[in-house]
PDB file of N, CA and C in Angstrom:
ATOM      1  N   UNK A   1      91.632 160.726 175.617  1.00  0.00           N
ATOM      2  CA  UNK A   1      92.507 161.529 174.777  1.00  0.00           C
ATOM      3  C   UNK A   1      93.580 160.624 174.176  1.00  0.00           C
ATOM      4  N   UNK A   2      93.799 160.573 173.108  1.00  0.00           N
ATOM      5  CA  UNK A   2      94.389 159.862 171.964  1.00  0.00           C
ATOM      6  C   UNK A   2      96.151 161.343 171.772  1.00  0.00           C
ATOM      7  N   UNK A   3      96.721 160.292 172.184  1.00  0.00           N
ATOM      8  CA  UNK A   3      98.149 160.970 171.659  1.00  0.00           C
ATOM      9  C   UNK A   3      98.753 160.461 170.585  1.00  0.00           C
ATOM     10  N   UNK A   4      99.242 160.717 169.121  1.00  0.00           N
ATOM     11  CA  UNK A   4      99.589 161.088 168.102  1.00  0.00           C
ATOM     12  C   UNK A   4     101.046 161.340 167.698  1.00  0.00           C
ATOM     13  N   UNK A   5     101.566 160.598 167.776  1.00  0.00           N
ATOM     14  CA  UNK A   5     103.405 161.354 167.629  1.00  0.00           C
ATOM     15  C   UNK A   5     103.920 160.326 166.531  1.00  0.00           C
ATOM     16  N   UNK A   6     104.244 161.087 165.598  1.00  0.00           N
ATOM     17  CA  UNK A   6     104.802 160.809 164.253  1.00  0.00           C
ATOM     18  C   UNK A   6     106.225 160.774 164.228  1.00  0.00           C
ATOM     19  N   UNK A   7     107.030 159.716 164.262  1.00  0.00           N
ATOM     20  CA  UNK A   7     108.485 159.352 163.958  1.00  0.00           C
ATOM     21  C   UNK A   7     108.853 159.559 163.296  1.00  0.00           C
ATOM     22  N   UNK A   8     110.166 160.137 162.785  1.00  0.00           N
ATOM     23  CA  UNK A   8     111.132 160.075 161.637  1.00  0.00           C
ATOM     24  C   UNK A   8     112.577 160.021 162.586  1.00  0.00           C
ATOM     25  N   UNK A   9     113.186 159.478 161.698  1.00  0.00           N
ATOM     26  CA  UNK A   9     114.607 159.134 161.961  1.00  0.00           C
ATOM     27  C   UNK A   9     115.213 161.071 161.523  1.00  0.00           C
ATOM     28  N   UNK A  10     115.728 160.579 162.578  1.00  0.00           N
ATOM     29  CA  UNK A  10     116.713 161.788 162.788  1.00  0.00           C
ATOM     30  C   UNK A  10     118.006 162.477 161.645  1.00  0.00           C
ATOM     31  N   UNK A  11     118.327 163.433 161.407  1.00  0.00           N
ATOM     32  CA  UNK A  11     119.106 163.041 160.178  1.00  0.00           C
ATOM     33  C   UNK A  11     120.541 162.422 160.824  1.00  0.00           C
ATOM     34  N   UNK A  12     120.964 163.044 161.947  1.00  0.00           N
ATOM     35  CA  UNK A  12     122.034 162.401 162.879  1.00  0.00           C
ATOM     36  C   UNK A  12     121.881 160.529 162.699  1.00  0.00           C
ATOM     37  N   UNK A  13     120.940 160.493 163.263  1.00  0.00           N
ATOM     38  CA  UNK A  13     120.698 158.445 163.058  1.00  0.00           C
ATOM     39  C   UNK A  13     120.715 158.492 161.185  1.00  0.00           C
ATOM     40  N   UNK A  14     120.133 158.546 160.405  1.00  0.00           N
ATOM     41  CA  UNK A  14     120.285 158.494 159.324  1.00  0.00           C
ATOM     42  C   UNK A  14     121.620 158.111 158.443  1.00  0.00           C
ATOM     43  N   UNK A  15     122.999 159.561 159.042  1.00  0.00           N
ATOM     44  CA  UNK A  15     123.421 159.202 158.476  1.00  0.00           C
ATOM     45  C   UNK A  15     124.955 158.323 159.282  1.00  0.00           C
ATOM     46  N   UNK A  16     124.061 157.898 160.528  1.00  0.00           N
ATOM     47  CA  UNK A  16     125.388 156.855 160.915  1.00  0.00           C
ATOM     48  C   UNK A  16     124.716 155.632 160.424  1.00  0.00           C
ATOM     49  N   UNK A  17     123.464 155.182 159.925  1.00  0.00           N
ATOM     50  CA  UNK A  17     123.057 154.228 159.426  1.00  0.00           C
ATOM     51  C   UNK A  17     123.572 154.412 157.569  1.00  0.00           C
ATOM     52  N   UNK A  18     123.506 155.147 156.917  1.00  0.00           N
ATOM     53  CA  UNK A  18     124.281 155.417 155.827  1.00  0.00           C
ATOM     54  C   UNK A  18     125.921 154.926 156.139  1.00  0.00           C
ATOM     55  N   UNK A  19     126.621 155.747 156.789  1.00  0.00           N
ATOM     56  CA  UNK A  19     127.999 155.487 157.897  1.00  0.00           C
ATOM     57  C   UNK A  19     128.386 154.095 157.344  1.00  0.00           C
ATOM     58  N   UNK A  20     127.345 153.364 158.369  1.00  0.00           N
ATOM     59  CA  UNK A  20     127.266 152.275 158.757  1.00  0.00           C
ATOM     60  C   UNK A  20     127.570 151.009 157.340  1.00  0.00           C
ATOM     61  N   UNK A  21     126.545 151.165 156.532  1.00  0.00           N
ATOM     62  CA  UNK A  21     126.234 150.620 155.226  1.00  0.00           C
ATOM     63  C   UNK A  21     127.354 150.735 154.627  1.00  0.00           C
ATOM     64  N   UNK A  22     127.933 152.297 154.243  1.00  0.00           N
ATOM     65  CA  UNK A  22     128.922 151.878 153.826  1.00  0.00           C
ATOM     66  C   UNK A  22     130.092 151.644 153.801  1.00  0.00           C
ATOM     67  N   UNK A  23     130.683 151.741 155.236  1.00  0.00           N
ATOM     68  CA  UNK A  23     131.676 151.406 156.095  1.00  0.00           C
ATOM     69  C   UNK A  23     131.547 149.480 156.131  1.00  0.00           C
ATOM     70  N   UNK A  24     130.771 148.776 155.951  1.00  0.00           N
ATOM     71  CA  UNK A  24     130.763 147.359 156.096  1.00  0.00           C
ATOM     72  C   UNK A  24     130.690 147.227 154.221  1.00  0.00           C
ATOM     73  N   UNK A  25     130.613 147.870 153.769  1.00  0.00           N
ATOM     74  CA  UNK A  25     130.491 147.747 152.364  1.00  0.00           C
ATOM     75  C   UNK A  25     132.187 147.380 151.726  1.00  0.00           C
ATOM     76  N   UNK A  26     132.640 148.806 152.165  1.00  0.00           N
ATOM     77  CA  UNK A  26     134.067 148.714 151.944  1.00  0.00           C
ATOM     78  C   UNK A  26     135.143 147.963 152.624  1.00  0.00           C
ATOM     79  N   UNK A  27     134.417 147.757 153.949  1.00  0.00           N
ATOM     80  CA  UNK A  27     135.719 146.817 154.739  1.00  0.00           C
ATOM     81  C   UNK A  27     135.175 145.303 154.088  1.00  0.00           C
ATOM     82  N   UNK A  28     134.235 144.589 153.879  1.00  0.00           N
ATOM     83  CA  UNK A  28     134.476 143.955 152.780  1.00  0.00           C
ATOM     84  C   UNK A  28     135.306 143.528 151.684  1.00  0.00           C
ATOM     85  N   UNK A  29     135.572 144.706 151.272  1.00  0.00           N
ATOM     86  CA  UNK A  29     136.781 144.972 150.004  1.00  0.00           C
ATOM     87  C   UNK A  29     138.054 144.890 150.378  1.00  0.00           C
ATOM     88  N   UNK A  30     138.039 145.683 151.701  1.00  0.00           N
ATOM     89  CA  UNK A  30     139.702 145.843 152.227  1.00  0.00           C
ATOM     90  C   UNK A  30     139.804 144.616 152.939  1.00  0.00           C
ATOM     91  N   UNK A  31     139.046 143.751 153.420  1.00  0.00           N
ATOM     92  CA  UNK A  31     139.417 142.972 154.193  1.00  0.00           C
ATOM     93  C   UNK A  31     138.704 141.507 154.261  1.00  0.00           C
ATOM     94  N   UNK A  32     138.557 141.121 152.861  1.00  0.00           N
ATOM     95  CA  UNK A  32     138.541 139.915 152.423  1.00  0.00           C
ATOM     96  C   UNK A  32     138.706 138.718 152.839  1.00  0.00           C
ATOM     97  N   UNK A  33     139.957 138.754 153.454  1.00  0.00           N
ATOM     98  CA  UNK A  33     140.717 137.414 153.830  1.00  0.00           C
ATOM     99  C   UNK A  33     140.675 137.661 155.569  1.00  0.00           C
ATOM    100  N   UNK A  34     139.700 138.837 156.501  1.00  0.00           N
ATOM    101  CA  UNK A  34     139.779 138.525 157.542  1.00  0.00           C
ATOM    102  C   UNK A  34     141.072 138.676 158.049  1.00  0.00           C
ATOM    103  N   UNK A  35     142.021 140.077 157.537  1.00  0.00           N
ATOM    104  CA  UNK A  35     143.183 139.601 158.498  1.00  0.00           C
ATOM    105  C   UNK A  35     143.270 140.559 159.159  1.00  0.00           C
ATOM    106  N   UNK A  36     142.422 141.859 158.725  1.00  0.00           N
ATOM    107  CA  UNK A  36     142.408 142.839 160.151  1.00  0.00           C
ATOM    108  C   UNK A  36     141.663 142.478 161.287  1.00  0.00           C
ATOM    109  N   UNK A  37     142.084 142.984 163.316  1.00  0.00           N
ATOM    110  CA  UNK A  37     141.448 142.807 164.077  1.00  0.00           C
ATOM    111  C   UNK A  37     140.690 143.277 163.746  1.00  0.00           C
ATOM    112  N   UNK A  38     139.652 143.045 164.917  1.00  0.00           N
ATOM    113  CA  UNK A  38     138.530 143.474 165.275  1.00  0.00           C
ATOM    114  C   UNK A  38     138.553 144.947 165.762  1.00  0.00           C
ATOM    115  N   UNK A  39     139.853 144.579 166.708  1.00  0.00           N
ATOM    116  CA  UNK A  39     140.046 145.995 167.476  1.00  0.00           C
ATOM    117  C   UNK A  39     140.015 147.101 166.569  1.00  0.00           C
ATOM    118  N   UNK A  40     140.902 147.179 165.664  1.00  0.00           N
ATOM    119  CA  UNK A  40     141.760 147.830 164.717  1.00  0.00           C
ATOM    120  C   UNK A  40     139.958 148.552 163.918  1.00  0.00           C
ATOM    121  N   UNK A  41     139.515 147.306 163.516  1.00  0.00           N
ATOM    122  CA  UNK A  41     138.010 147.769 162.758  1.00  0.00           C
ATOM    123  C   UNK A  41     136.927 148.341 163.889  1.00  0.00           C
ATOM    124  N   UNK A  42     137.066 148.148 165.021  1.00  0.00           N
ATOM    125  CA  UNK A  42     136.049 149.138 165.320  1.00  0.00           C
ATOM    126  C   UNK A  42     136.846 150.591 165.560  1.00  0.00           C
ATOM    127  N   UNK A  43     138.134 150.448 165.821  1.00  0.00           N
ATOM    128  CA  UNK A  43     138.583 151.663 165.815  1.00  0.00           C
ATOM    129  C   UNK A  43     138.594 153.006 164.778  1.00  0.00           C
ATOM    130  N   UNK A  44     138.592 152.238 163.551  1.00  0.00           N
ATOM    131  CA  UNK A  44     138.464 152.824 162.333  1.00  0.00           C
ATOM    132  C   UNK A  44     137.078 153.566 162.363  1.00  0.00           C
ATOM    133  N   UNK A  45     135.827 152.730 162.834  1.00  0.00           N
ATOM    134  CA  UNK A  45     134.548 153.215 162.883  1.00  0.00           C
ATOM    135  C   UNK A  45     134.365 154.384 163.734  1.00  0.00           C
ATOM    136  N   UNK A  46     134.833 153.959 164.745  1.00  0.00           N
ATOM    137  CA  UNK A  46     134.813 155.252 166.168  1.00  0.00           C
ATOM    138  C   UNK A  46     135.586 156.769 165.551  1.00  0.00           C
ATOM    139  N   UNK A  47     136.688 156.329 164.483  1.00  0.00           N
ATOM    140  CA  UNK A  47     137.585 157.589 164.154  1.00  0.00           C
ATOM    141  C   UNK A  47     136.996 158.177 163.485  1.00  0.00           C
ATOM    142  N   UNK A  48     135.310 157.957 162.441  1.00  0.00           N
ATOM    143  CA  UNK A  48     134.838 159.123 161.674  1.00  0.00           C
ATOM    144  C   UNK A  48     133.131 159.739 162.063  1.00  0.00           C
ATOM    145  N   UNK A  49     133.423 159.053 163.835  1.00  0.00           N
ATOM    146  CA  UNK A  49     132.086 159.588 164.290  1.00  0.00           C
ATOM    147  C   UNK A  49     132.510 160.957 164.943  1.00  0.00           C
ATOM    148  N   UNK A  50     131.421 161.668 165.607  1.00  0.00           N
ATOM    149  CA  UNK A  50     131.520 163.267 166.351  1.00  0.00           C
ATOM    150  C   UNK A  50     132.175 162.293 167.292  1.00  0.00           C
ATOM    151  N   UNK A  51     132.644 163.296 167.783  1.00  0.00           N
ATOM    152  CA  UNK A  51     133.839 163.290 169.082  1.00  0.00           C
ATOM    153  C   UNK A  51     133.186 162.816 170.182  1.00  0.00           C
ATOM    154  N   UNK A  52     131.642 163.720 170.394  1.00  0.00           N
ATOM    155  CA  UNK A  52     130.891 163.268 171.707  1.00  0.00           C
ATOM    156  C   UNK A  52     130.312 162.337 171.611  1.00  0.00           C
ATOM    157  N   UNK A  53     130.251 161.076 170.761  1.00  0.00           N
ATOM    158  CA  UNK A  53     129.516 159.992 171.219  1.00  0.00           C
ATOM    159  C   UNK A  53     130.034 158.991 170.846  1.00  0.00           C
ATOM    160  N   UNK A  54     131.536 159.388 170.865  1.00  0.00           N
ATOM    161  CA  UNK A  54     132.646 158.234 170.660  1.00  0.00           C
ATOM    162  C   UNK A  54     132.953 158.174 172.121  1.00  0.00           C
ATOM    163  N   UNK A  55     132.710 158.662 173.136  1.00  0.00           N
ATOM    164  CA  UNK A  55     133.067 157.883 174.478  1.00  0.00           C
ATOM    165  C   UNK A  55     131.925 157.282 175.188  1.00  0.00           C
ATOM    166  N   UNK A  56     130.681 157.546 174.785  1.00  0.00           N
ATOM    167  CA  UNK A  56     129.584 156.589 174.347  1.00  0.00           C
ATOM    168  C   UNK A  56     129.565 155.201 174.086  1.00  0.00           C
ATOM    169  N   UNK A  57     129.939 155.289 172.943  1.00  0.00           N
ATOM    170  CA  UNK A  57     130.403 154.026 172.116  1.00  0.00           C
ATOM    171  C   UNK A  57     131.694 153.724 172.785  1.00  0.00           C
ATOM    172  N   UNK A  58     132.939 153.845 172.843  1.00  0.00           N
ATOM    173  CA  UNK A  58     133.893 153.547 173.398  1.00  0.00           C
ATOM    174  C   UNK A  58     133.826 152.555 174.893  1.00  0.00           C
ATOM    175  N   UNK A  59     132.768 153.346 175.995  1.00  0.00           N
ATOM    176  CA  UNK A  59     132.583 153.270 177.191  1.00  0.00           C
ATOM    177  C   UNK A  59     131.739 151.538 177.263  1.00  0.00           C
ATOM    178  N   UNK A  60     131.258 151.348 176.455  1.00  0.00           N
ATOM    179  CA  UNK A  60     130.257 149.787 176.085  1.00  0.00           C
ATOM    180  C   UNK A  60     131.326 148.765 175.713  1.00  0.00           C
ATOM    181  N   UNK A  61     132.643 149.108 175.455  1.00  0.00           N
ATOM    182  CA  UNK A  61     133.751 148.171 174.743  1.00  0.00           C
ATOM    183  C   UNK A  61     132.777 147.038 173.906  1.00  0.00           C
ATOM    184  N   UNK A  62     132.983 147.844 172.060  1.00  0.00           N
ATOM    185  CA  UNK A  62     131.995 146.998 171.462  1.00  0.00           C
ATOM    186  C   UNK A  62     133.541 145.913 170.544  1.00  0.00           C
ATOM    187  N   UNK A  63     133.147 144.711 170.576  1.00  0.00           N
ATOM    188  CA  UNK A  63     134.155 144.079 170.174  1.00  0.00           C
ATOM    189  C   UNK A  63     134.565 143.708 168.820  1.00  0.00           C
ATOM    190  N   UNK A  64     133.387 144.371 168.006  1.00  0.00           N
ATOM    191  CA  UNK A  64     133.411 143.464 166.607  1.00  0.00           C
ATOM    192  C   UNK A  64     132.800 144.954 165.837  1.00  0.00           C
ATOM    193  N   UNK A  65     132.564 144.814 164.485  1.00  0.00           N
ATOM    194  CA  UNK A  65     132.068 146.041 163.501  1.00  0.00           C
ATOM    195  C   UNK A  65     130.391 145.592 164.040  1.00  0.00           C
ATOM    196  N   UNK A  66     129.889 144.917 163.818  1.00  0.00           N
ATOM    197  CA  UNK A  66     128.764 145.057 164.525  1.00  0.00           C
ATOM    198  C   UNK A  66     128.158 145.619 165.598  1.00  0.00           C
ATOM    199  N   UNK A  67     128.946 145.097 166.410  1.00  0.00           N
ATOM    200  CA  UNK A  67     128.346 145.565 168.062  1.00  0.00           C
ATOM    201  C   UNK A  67     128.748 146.892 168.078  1.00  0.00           C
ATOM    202  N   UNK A  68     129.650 147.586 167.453  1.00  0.00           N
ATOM    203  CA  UNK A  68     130.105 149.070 167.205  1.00  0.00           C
ATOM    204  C   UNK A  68     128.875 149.531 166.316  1.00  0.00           C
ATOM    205  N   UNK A  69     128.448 149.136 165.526  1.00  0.00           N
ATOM    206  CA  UNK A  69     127.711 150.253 164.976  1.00  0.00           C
ATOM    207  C   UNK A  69     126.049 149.687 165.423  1.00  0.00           C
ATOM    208  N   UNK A  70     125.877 148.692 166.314  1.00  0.00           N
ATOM    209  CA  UNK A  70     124.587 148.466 167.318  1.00  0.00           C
ATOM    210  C   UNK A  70     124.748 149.583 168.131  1.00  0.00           C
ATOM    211  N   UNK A  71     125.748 150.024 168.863  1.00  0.00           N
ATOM    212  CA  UNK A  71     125.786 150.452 170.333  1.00  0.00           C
ATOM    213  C   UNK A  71     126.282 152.198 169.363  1.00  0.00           C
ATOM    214  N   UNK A  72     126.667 152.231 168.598  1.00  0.00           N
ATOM    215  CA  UNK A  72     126.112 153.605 168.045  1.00  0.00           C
ATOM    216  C   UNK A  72     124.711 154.094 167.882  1.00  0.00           C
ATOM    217  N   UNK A  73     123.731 153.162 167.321  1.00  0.00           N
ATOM    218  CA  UNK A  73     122.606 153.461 166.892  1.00  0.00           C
ATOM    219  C   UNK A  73     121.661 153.795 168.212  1.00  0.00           C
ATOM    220  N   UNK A  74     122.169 152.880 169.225  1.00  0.00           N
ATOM    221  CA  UNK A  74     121.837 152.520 170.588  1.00  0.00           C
ATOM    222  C   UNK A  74     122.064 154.292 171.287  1.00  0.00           C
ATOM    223  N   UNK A  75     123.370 154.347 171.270  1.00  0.00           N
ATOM    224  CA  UNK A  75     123.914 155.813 171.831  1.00  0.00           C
ATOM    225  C   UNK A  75     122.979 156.972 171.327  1.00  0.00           C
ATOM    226  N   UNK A  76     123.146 156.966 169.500  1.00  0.00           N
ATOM    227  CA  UNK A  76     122.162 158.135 169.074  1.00  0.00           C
ATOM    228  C   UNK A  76     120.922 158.678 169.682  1.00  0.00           C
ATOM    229  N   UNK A  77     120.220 157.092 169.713  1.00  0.00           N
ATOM    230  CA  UNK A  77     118.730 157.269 170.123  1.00  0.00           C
ATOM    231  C   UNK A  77     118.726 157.369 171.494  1.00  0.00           C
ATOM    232  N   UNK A  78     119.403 157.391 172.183  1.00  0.00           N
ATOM    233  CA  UNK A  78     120.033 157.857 173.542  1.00  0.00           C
ATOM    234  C   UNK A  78     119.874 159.598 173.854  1.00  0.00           C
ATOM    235  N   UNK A  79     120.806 159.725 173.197  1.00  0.00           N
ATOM    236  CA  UNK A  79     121.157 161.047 173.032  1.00  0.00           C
ATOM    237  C   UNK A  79     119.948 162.013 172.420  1.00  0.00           C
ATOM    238  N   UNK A  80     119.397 161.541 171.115  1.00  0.00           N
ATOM    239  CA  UNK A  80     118.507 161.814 170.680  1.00  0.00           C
ATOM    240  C   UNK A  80     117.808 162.282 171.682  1.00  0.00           C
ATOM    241  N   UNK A  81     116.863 160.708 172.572  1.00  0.00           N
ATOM    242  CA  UNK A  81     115.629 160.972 173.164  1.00  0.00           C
ATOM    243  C   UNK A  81     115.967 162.014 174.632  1.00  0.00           C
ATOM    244  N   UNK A  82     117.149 162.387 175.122  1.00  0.00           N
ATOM    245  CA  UNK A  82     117.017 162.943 176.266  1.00  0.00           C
ATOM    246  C   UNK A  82     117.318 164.223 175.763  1.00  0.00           C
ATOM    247  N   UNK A  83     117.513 164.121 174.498  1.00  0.00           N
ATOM    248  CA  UNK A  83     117.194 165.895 174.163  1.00  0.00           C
ATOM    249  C   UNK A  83     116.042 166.255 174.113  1.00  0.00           C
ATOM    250  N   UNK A  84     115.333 165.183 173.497  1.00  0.00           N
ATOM    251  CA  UNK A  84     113.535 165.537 173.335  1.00  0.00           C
ATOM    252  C   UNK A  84     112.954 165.870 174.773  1.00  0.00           C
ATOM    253  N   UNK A  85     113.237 164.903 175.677  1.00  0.00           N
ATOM    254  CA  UNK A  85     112.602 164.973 176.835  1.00  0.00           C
ATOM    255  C   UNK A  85     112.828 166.081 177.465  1.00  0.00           C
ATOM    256  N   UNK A  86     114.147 166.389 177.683  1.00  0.00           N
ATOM    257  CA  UNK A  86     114.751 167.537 178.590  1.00  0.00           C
ATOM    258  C   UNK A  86     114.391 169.122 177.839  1.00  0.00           C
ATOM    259  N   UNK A  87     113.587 169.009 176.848  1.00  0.00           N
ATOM    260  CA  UNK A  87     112.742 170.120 176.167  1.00  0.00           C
ATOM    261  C   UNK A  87     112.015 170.551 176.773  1.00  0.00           C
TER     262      UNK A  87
END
């Protein structure tokens, strides 16, 4: 027996990967010369996610705009898959 399960991205993952894109798009712009922390920029990121998977993300202490929006994508599909399962 052959099992069959067809992926799509979630619209939740979708649009923290949208989020994502263009949140590094614009801090680009604002921050050119590198003079905001790090801290300060992942904080900014954490302030326009849902509430519940900002202590998710928070709880990993991600240090840079990267590792913040890795360990988001990380969290989603987290969250995601133990909803599927626990179905």
């Amino acid at each position: 027996m052959i099992l069959s399960v067809e992926y799509t991205l979630p619209k939740t993952l979708c649009k923290v990967n949208f989020y994502a894109e263009k949140f590094k798009r614009l801090l680009k712009k604002v921050n050119s010369t590198n003079v905001l922390l790090d801290k300060y920029i992942v904080r900014l990121f954490l302030n326009r996610l849902k509430k519940n998977i900002i202590l998710l993300i928070a709880f990993s202490q991600p240090k840079n705009v990267d590792e913040v929006i890795e360990v988001a994508r990380l969290s989603l599909n987290y969250a995601i898959l133990s909803n599927v399962l626990s179905a």
